[in-house]
Structure formats: C-alpha cells, structure tokens
N, C-alpha and C. Protein backbone atom coordinates (compact mmCIF):
# COMPACT_ATOMS: atom_id res chain seq x y z
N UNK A 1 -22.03 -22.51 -6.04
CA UNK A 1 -21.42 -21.24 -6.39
C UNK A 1 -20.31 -21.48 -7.40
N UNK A 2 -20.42 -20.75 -8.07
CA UNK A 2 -19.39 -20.58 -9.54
C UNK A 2 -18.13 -19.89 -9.42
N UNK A 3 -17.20 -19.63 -9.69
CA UNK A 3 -16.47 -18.62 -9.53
C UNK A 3 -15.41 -18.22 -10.81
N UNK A 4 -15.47 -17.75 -11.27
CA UNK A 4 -14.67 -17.73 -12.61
C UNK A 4 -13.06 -16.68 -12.07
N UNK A 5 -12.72 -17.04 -12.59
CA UNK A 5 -10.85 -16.90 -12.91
C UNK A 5 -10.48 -15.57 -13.50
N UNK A 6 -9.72 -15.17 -13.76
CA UNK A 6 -9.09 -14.36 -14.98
C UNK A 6 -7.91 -13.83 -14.85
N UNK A 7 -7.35 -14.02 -15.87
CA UNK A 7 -5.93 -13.66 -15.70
C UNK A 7 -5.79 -12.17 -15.59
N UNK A 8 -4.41 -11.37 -15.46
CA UNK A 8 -4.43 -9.68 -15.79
C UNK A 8 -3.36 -9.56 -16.07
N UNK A 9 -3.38 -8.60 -16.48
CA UNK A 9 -1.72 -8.07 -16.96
C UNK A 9 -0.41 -7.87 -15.73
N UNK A 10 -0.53 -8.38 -14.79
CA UNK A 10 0.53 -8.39 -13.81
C UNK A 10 0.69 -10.32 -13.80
N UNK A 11 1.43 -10.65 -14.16
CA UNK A 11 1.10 -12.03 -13.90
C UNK A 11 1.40 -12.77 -12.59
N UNK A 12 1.63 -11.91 -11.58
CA UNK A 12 1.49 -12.65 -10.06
C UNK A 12 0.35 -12.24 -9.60
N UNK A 13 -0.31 -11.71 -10.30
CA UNK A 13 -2.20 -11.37 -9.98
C UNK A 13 -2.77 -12.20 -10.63
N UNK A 14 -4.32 -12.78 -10.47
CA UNK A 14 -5.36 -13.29 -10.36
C UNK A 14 -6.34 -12.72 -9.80
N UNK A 15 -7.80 -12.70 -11.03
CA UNK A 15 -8.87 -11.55 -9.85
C UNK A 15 -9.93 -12.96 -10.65
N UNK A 16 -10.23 -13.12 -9.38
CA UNK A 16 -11.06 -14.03 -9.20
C UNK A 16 -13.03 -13.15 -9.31
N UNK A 17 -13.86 -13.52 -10.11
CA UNK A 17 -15.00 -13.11 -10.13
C UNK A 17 -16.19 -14.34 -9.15
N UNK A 18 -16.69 -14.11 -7.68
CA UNK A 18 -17.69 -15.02 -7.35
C UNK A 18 -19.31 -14.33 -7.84
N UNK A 19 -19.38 -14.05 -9.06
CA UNK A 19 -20.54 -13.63 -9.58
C UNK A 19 -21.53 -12.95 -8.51
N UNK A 20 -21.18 -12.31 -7.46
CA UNK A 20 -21.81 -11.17 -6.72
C UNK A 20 -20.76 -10.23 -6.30
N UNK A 21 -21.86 -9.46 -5.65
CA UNK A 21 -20.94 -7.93 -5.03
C UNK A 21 -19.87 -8.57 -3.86
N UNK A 22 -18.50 -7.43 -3.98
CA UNK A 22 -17.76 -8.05 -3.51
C UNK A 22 -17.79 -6.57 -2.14
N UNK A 23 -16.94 -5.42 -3.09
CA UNK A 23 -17.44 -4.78 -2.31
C UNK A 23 -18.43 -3.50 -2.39
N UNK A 24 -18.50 -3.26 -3.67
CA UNK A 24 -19.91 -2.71 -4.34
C UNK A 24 -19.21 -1.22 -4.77
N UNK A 25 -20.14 -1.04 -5.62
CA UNK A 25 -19.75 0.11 -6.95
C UNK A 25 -18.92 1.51 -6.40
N UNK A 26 -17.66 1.48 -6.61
CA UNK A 26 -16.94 2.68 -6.21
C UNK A 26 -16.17 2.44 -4.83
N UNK A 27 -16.25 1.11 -4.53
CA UNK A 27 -15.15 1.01 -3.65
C UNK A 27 -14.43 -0.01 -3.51
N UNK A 28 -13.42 -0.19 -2.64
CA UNK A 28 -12.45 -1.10 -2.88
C UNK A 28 -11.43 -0.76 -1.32
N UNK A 29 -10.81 -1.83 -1.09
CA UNK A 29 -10.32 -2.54 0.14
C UNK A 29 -8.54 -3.13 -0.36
N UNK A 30 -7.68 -2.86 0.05
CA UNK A 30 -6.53 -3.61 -0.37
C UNK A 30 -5.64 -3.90 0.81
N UNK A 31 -5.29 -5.30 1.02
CA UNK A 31 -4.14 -5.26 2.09
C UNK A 31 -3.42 -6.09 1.41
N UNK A 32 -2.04 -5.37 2.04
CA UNK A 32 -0.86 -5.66 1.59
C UNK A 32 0.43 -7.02 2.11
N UNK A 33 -0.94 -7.28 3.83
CA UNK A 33 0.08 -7.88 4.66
C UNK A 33 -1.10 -8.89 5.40
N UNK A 34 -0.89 -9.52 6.49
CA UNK A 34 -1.77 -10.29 7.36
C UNK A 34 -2.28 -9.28 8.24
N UNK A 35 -1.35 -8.45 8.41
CA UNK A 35 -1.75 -7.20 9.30
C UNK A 35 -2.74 -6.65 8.92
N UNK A 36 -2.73 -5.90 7.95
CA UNK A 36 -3.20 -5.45 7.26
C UNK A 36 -5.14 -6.16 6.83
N UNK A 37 -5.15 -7.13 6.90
CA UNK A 37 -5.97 -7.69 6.64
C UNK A 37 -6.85 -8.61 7.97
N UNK A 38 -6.37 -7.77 9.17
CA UNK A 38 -7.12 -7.94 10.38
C UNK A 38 -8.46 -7.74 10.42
N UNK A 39 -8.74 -6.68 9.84
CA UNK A 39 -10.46 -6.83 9.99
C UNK A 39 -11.36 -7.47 8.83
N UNK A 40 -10.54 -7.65 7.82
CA UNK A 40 -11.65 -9.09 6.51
C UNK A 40 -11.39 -10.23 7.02
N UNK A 41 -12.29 -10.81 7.53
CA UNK A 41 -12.60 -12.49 7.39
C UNK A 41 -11.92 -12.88 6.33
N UNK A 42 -12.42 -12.52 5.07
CA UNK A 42 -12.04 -13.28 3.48
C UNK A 42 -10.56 -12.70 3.69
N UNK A 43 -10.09 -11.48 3.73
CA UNK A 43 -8.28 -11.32 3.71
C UNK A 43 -7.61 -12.13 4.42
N UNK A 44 -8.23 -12.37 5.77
CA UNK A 44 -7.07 -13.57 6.70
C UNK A 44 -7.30 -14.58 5.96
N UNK A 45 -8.47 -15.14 5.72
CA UNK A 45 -8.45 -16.80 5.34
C UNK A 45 -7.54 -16.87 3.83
N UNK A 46 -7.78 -16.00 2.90
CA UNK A 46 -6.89 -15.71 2.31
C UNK A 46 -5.32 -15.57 2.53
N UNK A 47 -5.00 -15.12 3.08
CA UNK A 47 -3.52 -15.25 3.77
C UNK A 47 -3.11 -16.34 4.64
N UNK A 48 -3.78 -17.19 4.70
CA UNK A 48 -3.54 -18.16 5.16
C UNK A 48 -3.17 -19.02 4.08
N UNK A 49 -3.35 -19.02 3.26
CA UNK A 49 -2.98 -19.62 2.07
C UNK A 49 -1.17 -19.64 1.94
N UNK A 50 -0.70 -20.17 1.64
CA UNK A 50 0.72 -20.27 1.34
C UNK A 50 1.37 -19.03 0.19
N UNK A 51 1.81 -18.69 0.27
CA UNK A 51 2.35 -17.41 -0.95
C UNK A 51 1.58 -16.43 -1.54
N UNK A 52 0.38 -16.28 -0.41
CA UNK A 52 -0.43 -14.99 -1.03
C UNK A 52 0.28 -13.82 -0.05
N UNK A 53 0.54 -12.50 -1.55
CA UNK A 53 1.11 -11.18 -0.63
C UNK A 53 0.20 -10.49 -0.49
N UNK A 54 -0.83 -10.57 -1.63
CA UNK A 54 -1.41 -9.38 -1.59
C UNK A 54 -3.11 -9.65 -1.78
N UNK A 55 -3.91 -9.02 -1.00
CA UNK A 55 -5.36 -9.24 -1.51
C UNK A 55 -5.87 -7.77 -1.79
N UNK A 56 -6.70 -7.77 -2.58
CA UNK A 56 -7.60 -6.86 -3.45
C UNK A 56 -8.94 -6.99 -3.83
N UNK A 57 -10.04 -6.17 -2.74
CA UNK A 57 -11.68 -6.34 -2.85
C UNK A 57 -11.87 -5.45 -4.10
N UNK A 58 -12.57 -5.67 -5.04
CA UNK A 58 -12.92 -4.71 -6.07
C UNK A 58 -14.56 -4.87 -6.01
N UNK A 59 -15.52 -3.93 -6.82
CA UNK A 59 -17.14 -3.39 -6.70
C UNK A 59 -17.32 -4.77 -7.08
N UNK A 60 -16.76 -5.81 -7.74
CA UNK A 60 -17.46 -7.32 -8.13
C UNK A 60 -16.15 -8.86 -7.96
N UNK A 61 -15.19 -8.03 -7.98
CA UNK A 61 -14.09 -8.95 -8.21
C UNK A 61 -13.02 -8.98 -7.01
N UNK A 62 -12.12 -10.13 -6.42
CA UNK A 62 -11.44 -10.34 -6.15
C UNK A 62 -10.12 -10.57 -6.27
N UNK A 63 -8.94 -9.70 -6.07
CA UNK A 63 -7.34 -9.77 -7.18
C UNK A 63 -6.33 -10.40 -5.88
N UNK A 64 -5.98 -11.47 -6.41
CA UNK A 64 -4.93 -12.10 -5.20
C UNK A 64 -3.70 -12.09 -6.17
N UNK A 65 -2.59 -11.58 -5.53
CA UNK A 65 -1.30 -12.00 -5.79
C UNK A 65 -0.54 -12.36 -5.22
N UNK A 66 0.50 -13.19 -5.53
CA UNK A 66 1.22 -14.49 -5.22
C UNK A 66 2.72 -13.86 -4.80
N UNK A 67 3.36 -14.13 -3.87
CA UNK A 67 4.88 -13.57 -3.65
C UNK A 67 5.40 -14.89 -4.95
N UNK A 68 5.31 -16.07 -4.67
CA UNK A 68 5.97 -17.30 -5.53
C UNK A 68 5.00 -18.52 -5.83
N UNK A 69 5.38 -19.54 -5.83
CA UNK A 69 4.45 -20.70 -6.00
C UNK A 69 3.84 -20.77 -7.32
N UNK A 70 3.05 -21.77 -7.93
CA UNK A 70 2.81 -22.07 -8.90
C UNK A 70 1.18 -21.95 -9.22
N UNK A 71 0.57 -21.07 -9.70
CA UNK A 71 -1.11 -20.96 -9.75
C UNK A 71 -1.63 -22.18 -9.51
N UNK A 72 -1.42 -22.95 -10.23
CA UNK A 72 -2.04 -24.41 -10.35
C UNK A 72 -2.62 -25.15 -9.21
N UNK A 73 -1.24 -24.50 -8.24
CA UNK A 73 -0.84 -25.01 -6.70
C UNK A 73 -1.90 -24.45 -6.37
N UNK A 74 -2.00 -23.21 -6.22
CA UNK A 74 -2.46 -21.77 -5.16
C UNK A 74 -3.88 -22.12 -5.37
N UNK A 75 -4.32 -21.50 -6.57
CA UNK A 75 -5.80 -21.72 -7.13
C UNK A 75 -6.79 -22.18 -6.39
N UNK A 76 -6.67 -23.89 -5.97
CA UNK A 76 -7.83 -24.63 -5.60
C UNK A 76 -7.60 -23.84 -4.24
N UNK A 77 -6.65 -23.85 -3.10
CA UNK A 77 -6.90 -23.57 -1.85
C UNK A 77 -8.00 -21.80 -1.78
N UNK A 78 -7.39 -20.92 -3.04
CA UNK A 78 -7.89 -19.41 -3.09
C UNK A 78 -9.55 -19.83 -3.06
N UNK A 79 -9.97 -20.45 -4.22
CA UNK A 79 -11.03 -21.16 -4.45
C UNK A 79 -12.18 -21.52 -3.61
N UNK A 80 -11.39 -22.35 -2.63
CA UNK A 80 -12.29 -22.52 -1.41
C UNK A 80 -12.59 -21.64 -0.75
N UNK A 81 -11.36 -20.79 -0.12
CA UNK A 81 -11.12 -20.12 0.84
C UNK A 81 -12.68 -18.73 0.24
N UNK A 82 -12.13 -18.23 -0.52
CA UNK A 82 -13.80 -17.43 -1.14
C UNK A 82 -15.02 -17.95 -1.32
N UNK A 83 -15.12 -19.49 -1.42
CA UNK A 83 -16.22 -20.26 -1.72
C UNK A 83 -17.00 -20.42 -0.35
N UNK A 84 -15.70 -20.69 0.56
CA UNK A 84 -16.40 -20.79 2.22
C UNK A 84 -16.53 -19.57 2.92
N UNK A 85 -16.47 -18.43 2.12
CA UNK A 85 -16.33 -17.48 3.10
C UNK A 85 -18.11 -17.22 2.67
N UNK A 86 -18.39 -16.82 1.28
CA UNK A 86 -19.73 -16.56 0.84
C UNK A 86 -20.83 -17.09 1.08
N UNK A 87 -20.57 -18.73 1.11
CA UNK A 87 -21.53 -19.27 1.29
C UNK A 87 -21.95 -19.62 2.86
N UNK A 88 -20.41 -19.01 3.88
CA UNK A 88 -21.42 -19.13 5.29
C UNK A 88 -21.85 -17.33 5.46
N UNK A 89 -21.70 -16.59 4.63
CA UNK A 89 -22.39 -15.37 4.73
C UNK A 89 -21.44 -14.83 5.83
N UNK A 90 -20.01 -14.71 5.46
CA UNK A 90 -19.53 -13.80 6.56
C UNK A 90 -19.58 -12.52 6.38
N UNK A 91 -19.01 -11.26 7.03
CA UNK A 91 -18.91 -10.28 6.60
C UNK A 91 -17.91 -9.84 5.79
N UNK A 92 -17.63 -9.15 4.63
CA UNK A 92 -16.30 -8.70 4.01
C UNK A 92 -15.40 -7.93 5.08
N UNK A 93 -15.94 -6.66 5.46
CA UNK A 93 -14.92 -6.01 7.05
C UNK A 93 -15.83 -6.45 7.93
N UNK A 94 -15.09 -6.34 8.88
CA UNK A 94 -15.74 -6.60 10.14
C UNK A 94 -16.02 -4.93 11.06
N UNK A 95 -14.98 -4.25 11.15
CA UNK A 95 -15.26 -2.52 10.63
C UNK A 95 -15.22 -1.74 10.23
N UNK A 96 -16.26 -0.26 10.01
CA UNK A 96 -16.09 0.22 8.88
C UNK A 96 -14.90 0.91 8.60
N UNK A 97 -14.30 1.14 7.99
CA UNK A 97 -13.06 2.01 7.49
C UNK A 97 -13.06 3.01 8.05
N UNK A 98 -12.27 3.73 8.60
CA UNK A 98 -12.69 4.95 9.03
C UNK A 98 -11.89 6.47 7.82
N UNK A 99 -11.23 5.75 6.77
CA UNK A 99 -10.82 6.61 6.33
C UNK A 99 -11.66 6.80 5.02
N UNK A 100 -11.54 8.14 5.00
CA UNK A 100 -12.30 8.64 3.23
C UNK A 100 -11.42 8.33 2.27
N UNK A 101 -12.24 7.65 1.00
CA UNK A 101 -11.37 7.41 0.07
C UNK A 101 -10.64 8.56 -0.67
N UNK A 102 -9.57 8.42 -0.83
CA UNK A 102 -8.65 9.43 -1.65
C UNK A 102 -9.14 10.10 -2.80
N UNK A 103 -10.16 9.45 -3.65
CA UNK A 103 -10.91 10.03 -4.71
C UNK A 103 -11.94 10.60 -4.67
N UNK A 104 -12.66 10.87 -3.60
CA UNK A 104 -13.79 11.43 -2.97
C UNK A 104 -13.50 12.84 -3.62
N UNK A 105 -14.66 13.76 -3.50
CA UNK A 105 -14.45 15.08 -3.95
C UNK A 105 -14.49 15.84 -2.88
N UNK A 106 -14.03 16.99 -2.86
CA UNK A 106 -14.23 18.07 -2.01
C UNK A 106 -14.66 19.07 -2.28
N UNK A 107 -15.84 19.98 -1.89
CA UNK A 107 -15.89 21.20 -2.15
C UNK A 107 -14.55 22.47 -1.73
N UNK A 108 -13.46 22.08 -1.55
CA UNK A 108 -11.87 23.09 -1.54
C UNK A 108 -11.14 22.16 -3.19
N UNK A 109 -11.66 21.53 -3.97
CA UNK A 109 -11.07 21.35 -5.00
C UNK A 109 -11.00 22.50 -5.93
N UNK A 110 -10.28 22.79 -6.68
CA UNK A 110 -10.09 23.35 -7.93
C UNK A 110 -10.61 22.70 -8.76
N UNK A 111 -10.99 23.78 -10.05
CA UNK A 111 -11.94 23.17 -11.05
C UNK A 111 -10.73 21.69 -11.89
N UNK A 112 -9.34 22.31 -12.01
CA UNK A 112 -8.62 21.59 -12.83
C UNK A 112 -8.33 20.19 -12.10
N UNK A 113 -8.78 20.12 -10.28
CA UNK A 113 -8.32 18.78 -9.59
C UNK A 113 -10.16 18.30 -9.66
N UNK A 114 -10.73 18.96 -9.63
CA UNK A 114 -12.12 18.09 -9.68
C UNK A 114 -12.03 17.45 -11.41
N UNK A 115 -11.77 18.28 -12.29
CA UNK A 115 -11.90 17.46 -13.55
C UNK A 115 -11.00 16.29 -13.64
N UNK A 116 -9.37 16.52 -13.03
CA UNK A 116 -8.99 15.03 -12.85
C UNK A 116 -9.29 13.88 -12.17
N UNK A 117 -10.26 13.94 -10.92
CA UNK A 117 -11.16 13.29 -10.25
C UNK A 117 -12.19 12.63 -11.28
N UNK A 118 -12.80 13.83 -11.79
CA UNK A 118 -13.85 13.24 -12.78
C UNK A 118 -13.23 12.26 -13.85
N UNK A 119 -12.36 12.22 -14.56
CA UNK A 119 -11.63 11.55 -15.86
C UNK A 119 -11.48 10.27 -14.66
N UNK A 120 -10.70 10.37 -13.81
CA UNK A 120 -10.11 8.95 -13.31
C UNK A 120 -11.26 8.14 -12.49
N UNK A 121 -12.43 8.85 -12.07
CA UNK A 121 -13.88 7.61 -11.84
C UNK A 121 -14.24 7.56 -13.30
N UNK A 122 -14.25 8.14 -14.22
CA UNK A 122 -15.10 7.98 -14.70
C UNK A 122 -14.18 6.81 -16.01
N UNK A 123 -13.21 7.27 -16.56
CA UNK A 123 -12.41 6.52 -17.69
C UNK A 123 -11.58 5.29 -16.87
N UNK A 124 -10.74 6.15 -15.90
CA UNK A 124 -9.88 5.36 -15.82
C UNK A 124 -9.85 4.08 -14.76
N UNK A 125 -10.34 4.24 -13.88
CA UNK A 125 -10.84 3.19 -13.08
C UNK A 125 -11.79 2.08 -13.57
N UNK A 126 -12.46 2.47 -14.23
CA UNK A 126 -13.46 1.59 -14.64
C UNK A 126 -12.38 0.51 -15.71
N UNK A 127 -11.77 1.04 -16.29
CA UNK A 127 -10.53 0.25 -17.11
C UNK A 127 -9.60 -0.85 -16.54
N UNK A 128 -9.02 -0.05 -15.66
CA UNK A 128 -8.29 -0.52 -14.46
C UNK A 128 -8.69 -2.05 -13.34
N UNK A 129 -10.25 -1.59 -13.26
CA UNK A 129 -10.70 -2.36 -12.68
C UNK A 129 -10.94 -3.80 -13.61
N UNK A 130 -11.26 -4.04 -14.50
CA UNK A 130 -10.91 -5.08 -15.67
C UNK A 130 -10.15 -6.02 -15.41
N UNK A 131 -8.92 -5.28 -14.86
CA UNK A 131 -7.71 -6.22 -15.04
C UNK A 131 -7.31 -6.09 -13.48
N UNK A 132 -8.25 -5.94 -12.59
CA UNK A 132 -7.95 -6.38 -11.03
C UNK A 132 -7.58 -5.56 -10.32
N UNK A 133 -7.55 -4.68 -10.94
CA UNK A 133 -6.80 -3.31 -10.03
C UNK A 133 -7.50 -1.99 -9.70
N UNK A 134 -6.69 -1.33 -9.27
CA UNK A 134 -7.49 0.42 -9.10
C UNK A 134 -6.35 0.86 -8.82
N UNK A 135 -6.58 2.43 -9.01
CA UNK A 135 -5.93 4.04 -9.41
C UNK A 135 -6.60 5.12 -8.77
N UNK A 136 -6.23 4.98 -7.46
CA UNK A 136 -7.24 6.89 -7.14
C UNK A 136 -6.13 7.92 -6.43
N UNK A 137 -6.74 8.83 -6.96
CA UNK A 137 -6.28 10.31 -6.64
C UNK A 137 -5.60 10.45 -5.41
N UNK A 138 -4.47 11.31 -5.48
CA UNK A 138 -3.50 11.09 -4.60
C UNK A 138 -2.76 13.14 -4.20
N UNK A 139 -3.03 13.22 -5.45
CA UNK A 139 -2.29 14.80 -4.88
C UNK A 139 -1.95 15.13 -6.56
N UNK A 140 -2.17 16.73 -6.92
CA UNK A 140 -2.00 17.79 -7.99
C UNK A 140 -1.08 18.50 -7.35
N UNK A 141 -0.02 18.88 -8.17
CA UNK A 141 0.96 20.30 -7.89
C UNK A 141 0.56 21.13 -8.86
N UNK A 142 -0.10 21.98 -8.57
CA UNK A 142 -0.13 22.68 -9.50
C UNK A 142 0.64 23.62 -10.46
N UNK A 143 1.96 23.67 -9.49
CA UNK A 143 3.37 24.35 -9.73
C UNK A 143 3.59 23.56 -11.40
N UNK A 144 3.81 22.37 -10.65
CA UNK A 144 4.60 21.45 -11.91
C UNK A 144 3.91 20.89 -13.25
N UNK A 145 2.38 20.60 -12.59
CA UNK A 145 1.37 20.08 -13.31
C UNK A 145 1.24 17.93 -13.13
N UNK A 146 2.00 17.80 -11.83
CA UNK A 146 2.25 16.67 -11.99
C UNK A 146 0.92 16.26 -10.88
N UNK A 147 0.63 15.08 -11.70
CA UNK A 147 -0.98 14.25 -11.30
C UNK A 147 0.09 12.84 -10.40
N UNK A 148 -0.16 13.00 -8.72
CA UNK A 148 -0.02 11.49 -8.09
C UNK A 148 -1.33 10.91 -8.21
N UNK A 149 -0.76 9.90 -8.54
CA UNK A 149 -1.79 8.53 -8.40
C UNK A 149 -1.35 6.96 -7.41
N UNK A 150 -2.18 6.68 -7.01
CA UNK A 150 -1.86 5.70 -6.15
C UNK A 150 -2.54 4.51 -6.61
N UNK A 151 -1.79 3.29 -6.84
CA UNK A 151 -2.13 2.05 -7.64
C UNK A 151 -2.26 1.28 -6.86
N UNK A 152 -3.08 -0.05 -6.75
CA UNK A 152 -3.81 -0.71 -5.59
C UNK A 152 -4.03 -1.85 -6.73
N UNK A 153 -4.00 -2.86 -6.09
CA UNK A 153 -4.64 -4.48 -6.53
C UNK A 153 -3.34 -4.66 -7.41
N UNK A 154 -4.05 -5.29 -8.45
CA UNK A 154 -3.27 -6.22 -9.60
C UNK A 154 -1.94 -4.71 -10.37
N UNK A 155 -2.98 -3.64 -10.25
CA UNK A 155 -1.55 -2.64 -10.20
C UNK A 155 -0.20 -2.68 -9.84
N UNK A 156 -0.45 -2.44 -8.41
CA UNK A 156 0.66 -2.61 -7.46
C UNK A 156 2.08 -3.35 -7.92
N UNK A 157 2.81 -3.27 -8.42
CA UNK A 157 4.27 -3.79 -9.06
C UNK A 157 3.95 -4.46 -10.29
N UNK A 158 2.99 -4.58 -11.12
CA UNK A 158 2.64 -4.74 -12.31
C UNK A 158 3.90 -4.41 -13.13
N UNK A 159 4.05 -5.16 -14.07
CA UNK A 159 5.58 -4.78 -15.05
C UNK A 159 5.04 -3.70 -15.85
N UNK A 160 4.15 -3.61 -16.45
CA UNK A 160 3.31 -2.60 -17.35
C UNK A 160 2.33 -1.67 -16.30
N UNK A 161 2.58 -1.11 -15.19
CA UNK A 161 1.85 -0.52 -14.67
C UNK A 161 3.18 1.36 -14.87
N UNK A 162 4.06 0.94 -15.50
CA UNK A 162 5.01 2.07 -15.68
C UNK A 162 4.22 2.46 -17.28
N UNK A 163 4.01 1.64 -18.01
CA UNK A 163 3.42 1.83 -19.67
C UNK A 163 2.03 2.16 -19.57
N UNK A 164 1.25 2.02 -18.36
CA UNK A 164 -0.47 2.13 -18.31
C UNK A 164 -0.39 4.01 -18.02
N UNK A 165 0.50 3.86 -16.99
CA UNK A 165 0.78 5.62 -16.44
C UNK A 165 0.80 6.34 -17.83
N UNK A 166 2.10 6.00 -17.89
CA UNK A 166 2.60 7.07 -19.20
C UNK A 166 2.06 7.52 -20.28
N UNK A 167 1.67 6.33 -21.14
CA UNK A 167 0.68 5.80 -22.11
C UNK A 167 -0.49 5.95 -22.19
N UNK A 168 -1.06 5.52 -21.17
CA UNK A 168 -2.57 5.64 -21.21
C UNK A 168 -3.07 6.84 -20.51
N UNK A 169 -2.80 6.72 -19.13
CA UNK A 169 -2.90 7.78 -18.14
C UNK A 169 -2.61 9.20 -18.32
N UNK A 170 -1.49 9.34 -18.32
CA UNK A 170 -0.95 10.48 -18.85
C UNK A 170 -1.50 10.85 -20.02
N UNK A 171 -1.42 10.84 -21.03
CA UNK A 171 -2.15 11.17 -22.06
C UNK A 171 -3.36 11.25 -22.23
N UNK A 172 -4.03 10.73 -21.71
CA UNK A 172 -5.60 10.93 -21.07
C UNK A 172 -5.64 12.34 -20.63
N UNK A 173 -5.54 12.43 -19.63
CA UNK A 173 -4.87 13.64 -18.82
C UNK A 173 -4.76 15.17 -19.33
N UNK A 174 -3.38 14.85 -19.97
CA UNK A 174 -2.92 15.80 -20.87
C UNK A 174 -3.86 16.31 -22.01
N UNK A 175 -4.26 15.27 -22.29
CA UNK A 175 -5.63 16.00 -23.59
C UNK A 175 -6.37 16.63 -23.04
N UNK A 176 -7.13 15.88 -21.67
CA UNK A 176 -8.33 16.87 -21.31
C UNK A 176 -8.19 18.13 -20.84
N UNK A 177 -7.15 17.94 -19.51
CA UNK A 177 -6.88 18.92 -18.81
C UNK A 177 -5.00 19.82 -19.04
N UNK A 178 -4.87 20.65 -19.64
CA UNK A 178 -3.62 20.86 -20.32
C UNK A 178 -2.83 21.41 -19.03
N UNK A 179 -3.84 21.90 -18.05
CA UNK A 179 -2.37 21.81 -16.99
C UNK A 179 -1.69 21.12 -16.49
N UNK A 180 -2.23 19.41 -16.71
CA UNK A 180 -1.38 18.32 -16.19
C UNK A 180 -0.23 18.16 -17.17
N UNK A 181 1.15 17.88 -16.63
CA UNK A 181 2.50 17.92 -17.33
C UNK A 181 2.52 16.29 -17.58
N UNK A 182 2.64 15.29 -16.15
CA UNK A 182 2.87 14.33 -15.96
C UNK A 182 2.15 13.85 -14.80
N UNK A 183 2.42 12.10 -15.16
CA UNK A 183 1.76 11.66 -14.13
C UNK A 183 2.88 10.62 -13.33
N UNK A 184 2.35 10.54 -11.76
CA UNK A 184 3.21 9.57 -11.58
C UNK A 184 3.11 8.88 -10.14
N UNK A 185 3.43 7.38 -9.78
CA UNK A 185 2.94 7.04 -9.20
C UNK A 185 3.51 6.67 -7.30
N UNK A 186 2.38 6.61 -6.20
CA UNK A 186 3.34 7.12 -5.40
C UNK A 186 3.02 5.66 -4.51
C-alpha cells in the first residue's frame, strides 16, 4: 500500500491520501479529541500518536493535525498507524452517526438557503476538500443576510481560513445569491 502525503494551507495539517475510499463521496467524520474519536479504530490509533489534535476523514483523504512536534518526527508513526489500520480491514466507525449532516437539504428550506446549500456542495467543498478540509452549512439570517459556516479538518484554525471566508467564500456568495451580506464562521 502506497500512501501519498500533501501538504495544505494550514501548516499543522497534513492530509494524507491511502489511494482508496476513506469515507466516500459527500461525507466526512472529524474529531477533535480522543474522546471524540471513540468510535474510529483509525481516530484512536491515530491519537495515540504523540501530538496529534486533530483527525479528519474526507470522501478519499485523511487530514491530521499536529498540536507541536516536528512532521519528520510524526509522519512515519501517522504512516503506519493508516497503513495497519487498511490493510487488516478494520472498520472506519464502528457506529453509525446518528446525526444528519448539517448540509443535507430540507424540504422547509427557502429557495435563497437551498441555493446556498447548492453553491457550497457544489463549488465550495469540493475546493476545500483539496487542501484537507470541509465547510458545511450551519445557519442563514435572513434579517442580516449573514451565511454561518462551520469549518472542519485542515480548516479548523487555519491562518488563511479568515482570507478563504472573506475572499473566496463570501464573494462567491454574494454574486450568486444577493441576499447574502456576509459570511462567517462558527
């Protein structure tokens, strides 16, 4: 088994690619803690690792970030730890989630919160996901026009995850749908 590397724009992230499905198209898994990561096999053995804070399942990729320590260090143990999890065929959860993802649609949406649903599977996640991370739907005011979004993986305290919002996001946004004012993250 192969596993290729890649850096991202948060540099205490790493999203590791083991050239199969990780957790498959349109979803994604993030824990933040050991706790948190009670029901993945791959999240504990992962956290067992010395200075990992954070793990992140993406549709093909894996995003680990580091509280401290030196990649160089971290790397080979991450390495294994995904290498032995795949190749004895464990399970990614052990159960199913019981919560609906935040980006899911609803038939009680508004046309202007289903089109921001639509822009962020369709543009912005797929972007996002690149560089180890994800962005889903979180809550519209329609009062204000302000779009929450909730940032997950290599996102999550990213130094440029304030310039991806504003910049990219937002303005995305704003073109398509003119009742969004701002965006921002929760």
């Amino acid at each position: 088994m192969f596993i290729q590397t890649e850096s991202t724009p948060n540099p205490a992230t790493l999203k590791f690619l083991p050239g199969r499905e990780v957790m498959g198209e349109g979803k994604v898994a993030d824990f933040d803690s050991r706790e948190a990561a009670a029901r993945s096999p791959l999240a504990r053995a992962l956290f067992e690792v010395p200075d990992v804070a954070r793990v992140f399942f993406g549709a093909d990729f894996i995003s680990v970030t580091k509280s401290d320590g030196e990649w160089k260090h971290l790397k080979p143990a991450i390495l294994g730890a995904i290498m032995e999890h795949f190749t004895r065929e464990l399970p990614l959860i052990e159960t199913p989630a019981e919560e609906k993802d935040a980006a899911g649609s609803s038939d009680d949406d508004s046309e202007v919160v289903a089109q921001i649903k639509d822009l962020l599977e369709t543009r912005v996640r797929p972007a996002v996901a690149q560089d180890g991370g994800d962005i889903t739907y979180h809550g519209f005011d329609e009062a204000s026009g302000i779009v929450y979004l909730h940032m997950r993986g290599s996102c999550a305290g990213c130094p440029s995850a304030t310039l991806t919002l504003r910049n990219g996001i937002e303005n995305l946004l704003r073109h398509y749908v003119p009742e969004v004012s701002a965006v921002e993250a929760v």
